[in-house]
Protein backbone atom coordinates (compact mmCIF):
# COMPACT_ATOMS: atom_id res chain seq x y z
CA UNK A 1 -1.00 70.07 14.57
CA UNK A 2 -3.92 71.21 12.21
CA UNK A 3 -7.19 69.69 12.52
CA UNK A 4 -8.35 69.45 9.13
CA UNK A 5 -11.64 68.19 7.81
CA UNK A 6 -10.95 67.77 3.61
CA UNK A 7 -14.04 67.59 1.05
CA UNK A 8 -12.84 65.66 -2.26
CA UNK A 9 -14.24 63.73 -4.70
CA UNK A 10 -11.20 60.96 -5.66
CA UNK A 11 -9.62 61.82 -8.11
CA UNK A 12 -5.46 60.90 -8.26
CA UNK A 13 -4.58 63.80 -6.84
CA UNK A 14 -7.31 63.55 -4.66
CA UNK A 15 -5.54 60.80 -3.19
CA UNK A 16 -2.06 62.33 -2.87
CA UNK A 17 -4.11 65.01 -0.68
CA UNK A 18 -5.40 62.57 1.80
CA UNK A 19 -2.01 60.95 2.23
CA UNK A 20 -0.61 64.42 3.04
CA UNK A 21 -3.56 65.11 5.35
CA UNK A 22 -3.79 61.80 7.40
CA UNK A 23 -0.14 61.66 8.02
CA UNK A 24 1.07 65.47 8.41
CA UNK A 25 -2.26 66.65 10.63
CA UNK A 26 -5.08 66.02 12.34
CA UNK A 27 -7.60 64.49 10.10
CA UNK A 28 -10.95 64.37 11.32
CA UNK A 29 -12.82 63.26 8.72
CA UNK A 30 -13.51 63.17 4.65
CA UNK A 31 -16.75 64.25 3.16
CA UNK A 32 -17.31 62.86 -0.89
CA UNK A 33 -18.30 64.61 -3.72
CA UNK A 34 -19.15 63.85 -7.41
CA UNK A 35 -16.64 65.42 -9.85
CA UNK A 36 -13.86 63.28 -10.89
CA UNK A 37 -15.76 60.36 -10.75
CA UNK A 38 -19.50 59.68 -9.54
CA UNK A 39 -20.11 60.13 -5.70
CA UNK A 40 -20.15 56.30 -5.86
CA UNK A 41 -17.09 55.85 -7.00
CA UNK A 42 -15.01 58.68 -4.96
CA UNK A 43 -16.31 57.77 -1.78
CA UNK A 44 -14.99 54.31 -2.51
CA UNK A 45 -11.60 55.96 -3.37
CA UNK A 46 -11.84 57.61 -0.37
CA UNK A 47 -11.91 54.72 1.64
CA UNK A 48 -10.04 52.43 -0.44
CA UNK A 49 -6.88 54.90 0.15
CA UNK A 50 -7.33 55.40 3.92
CA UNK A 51 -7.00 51.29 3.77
CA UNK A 52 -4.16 51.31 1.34
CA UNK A 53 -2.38 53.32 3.87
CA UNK A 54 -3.13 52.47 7.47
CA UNK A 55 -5.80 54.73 7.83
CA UNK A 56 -9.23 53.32 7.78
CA UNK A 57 -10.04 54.28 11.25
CA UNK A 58 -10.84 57.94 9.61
CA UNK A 59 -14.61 58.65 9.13
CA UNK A 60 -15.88 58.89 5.53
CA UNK A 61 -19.09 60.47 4.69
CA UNK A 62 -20.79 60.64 1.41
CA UNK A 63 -21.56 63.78 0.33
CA UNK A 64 -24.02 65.61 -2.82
CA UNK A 65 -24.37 63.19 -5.81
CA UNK A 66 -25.20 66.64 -7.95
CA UNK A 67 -24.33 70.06 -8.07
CA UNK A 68 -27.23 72.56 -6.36
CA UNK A 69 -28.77 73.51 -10.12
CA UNK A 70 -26.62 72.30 -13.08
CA UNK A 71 -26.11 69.04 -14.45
CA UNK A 72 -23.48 66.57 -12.67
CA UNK A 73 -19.99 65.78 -14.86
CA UNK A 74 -17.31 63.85 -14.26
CA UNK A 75 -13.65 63.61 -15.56
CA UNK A 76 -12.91 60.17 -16.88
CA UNK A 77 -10.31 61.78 -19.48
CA UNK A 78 -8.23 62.33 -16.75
CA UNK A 79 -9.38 59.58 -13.54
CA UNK A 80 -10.42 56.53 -15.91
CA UNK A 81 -13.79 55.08 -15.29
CA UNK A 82 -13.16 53.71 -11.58
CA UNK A 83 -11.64 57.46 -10.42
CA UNK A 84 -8.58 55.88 -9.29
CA UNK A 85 -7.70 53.44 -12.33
CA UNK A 86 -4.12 52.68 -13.42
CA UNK A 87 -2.12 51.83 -16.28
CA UNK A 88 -3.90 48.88 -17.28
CA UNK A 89 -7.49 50.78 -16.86
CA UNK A 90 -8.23 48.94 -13.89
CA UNK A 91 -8.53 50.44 -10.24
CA UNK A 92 -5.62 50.69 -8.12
CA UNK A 93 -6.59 49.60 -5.37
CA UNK A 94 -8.53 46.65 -3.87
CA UNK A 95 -12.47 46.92 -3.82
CA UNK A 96 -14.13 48.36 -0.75
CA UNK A 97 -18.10 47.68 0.93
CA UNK A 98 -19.45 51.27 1.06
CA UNK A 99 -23.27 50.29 1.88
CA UNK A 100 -22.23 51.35 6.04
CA UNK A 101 -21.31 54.81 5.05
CA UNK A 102 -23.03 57.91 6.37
CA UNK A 103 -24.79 60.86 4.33
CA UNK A 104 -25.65 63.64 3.64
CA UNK A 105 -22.23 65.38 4.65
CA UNK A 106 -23.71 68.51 5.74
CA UNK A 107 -25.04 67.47 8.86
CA UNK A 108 -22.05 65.26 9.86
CA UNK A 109 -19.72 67.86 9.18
CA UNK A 110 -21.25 70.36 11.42
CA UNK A 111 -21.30 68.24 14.04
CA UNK A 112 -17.47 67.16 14.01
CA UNK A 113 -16.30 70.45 13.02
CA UNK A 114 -18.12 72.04 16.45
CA UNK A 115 -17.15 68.94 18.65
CA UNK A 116 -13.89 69.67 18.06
CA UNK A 117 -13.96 73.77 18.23
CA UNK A 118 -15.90 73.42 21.79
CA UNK A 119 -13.43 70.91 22.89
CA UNK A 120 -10.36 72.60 21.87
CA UNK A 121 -11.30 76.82 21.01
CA UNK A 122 -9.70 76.26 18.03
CA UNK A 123 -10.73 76.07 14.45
CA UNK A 124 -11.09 73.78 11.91
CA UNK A 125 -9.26 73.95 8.64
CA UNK A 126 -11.68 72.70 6.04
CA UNK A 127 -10.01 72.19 2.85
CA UNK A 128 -11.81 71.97 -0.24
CA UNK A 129 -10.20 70.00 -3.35
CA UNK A 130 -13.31 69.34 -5.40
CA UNK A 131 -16.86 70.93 -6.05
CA UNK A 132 -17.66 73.40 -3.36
CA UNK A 133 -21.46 71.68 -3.05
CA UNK A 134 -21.11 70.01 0.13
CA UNK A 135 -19.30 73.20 2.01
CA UNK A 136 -22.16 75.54 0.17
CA UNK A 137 -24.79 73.76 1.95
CA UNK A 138 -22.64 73.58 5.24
CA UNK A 139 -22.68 77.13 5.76
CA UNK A 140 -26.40 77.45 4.67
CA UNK A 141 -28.08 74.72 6.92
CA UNK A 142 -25.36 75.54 9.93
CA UNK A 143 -24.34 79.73 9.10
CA UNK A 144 -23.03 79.65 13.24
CA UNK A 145 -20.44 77.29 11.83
CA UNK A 146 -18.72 80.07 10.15
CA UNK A 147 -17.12 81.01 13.17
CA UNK A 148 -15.64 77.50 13.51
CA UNK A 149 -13.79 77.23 10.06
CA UNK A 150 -11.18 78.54 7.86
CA UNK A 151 -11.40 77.26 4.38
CA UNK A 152 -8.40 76.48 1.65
CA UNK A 153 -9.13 75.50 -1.99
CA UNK A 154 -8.18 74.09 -4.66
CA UNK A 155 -9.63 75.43 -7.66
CA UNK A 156 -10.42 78.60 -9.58
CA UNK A 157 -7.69 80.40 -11.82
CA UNK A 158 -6.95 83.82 -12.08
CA UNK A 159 -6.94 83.82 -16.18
CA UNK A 160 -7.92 81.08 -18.75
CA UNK A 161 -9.07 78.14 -17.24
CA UNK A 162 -8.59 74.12 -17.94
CA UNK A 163 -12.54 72.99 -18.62
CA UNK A 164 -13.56 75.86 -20.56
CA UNK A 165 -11.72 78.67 -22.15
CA UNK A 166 -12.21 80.61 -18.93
CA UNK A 167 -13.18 78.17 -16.06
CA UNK A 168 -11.25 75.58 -14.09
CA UNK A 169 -12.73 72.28 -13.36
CA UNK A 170 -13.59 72.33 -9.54
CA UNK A 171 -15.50 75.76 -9.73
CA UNK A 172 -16.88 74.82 -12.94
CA UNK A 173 -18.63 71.65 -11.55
CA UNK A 174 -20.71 73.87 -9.11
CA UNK A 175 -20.45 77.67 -9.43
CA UNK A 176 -23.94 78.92 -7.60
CA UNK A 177 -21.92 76.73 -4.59
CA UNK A 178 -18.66 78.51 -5.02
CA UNK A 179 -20.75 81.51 -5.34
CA UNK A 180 -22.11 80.75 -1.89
CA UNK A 181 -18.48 79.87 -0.31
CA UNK A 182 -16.78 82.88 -1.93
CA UNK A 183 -19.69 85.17 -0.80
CA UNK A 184 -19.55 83.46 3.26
CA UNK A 185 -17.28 86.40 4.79
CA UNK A 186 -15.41 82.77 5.90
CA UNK A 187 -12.02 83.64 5.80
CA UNK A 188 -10.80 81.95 2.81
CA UNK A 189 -7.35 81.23 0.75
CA UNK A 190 -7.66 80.01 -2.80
CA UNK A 191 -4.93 78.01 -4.65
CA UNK A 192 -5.17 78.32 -8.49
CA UNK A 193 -4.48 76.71 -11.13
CA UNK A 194 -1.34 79.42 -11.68
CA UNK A 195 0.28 77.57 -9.38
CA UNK A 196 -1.21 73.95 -8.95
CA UNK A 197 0.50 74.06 -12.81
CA UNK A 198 3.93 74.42 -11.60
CA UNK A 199 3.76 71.57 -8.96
CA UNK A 200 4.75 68.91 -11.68
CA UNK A 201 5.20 65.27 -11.37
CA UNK A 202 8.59 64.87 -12.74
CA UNK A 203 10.82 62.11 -13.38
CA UNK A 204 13.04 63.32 -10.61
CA UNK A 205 9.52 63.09 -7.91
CA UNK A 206 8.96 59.60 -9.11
CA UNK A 207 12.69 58.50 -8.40
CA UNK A 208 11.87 60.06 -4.96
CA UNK A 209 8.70 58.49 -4.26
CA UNK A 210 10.66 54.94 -5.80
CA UNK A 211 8.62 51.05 -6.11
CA UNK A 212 10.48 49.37 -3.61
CA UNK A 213 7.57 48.24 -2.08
CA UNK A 214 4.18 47.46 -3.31
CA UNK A 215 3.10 50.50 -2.19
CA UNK A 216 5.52 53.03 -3.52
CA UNK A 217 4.89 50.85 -7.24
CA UNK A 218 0.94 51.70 -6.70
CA UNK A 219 1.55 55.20 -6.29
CA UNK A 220 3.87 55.13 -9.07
CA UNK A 221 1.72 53.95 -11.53
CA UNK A 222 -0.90 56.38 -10.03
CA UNK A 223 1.06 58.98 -11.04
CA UNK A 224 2.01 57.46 -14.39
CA UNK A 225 -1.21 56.92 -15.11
CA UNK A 226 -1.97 60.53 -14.55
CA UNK A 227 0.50 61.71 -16.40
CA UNK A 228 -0.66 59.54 -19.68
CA UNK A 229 -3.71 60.89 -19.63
CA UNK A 230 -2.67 64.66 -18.77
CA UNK A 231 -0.18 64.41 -21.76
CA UNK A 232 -3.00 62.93 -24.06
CA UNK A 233 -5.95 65.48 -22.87
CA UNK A 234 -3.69 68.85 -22.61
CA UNK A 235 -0.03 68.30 -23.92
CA UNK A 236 1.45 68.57 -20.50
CA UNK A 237 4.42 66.40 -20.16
CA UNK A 238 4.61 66.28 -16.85
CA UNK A 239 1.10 65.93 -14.82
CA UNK A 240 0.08 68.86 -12.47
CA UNK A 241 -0.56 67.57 -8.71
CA UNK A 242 -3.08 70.12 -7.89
CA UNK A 243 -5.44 68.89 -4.77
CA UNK A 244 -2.03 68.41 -2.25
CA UNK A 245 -1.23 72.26 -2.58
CA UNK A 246 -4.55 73.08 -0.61
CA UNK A 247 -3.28 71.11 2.15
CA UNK A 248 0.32 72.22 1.95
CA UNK A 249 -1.15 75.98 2.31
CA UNK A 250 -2.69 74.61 6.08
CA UNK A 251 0.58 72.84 6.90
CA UNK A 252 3.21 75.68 5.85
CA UNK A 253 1.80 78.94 4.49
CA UNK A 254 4.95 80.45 4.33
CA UNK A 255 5.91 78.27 1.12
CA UNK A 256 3.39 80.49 -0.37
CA UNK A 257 3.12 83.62 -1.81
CA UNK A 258 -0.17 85.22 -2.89
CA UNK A 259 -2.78 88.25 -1.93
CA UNK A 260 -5.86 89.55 -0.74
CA UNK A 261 -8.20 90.34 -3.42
CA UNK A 262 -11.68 90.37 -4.66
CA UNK A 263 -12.93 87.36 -6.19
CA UNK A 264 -16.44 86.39 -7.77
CA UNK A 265 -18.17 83.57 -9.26
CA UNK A 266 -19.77 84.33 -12.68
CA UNK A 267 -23.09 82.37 -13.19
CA UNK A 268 -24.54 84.16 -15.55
CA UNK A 269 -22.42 84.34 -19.35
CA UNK A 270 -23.01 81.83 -21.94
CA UNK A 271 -19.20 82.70 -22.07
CA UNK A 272 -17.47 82.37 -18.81
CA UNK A 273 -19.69 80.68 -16.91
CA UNK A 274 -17.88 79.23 -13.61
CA UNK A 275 -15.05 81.76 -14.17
CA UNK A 276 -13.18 82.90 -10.80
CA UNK A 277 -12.51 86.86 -11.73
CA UNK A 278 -9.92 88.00 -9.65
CA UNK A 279 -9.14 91.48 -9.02
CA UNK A 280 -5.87 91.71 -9.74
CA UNK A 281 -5.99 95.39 -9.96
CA UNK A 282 -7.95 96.54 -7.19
CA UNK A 283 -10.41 98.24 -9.12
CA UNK A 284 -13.53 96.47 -7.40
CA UNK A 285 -15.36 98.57 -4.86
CA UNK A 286 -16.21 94.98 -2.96
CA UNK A 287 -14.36 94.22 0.03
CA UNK A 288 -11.58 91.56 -0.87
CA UNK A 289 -12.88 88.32 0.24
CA UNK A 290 -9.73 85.71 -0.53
CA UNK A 291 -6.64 85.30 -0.22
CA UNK A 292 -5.08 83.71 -3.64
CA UNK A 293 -1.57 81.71 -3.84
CA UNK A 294 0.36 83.28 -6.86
CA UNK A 295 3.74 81.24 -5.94
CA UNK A 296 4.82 77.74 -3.91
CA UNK A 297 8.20 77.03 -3.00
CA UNK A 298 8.48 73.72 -4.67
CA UNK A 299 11.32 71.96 -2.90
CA UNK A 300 9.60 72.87 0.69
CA UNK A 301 6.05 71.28 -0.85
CA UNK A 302 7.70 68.03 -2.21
CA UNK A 303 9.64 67.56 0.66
CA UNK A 304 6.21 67.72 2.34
CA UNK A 305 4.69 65.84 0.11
CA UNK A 306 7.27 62.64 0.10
CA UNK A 307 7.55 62.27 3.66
CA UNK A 308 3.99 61.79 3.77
CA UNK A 309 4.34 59.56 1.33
CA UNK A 310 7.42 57.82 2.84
CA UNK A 311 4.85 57.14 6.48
CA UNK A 312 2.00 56.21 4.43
CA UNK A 313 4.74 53.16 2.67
CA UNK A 314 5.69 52.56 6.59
CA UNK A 315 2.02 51.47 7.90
CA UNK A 316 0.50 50.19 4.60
CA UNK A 317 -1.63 47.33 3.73
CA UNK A 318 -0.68 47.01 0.95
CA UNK A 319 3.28 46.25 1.93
């Protein structure tokens, strides 16, 4: 079973991505960041989900309230104004006493991550489905634990983006720290929003999923709530469920198809600041430095997906 450490900043689909973490690998912890939501309010998320579904023991850690240089955002359009709200604007879930929680991430990070690599030889998966702030300054303040790590994302795109007219939203909210990740020589697989747009939550998912328990009807209206707001913001009719696919790459790679290639940060343009450029071409003289998803197999991911889902309904609180 992967060991997986995931850095998110919840975030609805945030939360689909820790129920597919704690229940189909070896989650050692969650680190916070600011991006759908404050860093107050997504590492309550954070926590309030591990209680929703049994999983509270899991160690939360609050991570950078700001990117390294540029201003902080969030993404209330799409999260509502608690991160995790539903259909009546409200959060989901039941509120949560954060004061006990640990930070800065970096530190606590690095130690977990090289606990378990001494204890076990093997490395850590750490999956990024937010800002890349928190991993940036992990391989800065610790550069031995780049040895210890892979790292799968969530973010980037390889054309037009979804916050600008060329950036997505997760590299956007910190691009000197993506610069940093995508320049680490980590070994490093990027899932874009090419195909985090074809992971749709349809009618036919919900049905899956169901609200035969009071669990299954939270994550529906999740869900529906995400889709309102997707439909509102971008015309989508059916909401993307981005974050989970950068887990699903750890669990089962081969449900995806994808490349080596070159890929840098811009920080410079007025234009396309935060854009991911892709080589698609090889016509860079760099050395490729990612590996980028240009396909899923959908049934194997939602099958993935709602059996997670389906444990998570067996051991909640919420039931």
């Amino acid at each position: 079973m992967s060991a997986i450490w995931l850095d998110c900043d919840p975030g609805h689909d945030d939360a689909m991505a820790i129920i597919l973490a704690a229940y189909s690998a070896n989650l050692l912890g969650i680190s916070t960041s600011a991006g759908n939501q404050t860093i107050h309010k997504t590492t309550r998320n954070a926590i309030r989900v591990l209680s929703a579904i049994g999983k509270s023991y899991i160690p939360v850690v609050k991570g950078q309230a700001a990117p390294l240089i540029r201003p902080s955002m969030v993404c209330a359009e799409i999260h509502g104004e608690s991160g995790l709200d539903g259909l009546n604007d409200k959060p989901l879930f039941d509120e949560v006493d954060i004061s006990h929680i640990q930070g800065p991430a970096p530190p606590v990070m690095y130690e977990q991550i090289r606990r378990y690599f001494y204890l076990t030889g093997q490395k850590v998966r750490l999956v990024g489905t937010g800002c890349l702030t928190n991993i940036a300054l992990l391989l800065v303040l610790y550069p031995d634990v780049k040895s210890m790590i892979d790292i799968s994302i969530m973010g980037g795109a390889i054309g037009i983006g979804n916050i600008s007219p060329s950036a997505e939203f997760n590299i956007l909210l910190d691009p000197e720290a993506a610069k940093i990740v995508f320049e680490s020589g980590v070994d490093l697989v990027m899932i874009p929003l090419e195909v985090t747009h074809t992971a749709l939550v349809t009618n036919e998912v919900l049905q899956k999923i169901g609200n035969s328990t009071p669990f299954t009807a939270k994550i529906c209206e999740l869900l529906n709530y995400f889709r309102k707001n997707y439909k509102e913001v971008f015309d989508f009719a059916d909401p993307p469920l981005h974050d989970p696919l950068a887990i699903a790459y750890v669990l089962r790679p081969d449900l995806f198809t994808g490349r080596s290639m070159r890929v840098d940060i811009e920080t410079q343009s007025d234009y396309s600041y935060g854009r991911t450029i892709c080589d698609v071409w090889n016509k860079s003289t760099m050395k490729k430095n990612c590996w980028v998803a240009t396909k899923v197999e959908l049934d194997g991911f939602w099958d993935l997906m709602i059996q997670a889902v389906e444990l998570a309904d067996s051991r909640s609180s919420l039931n």
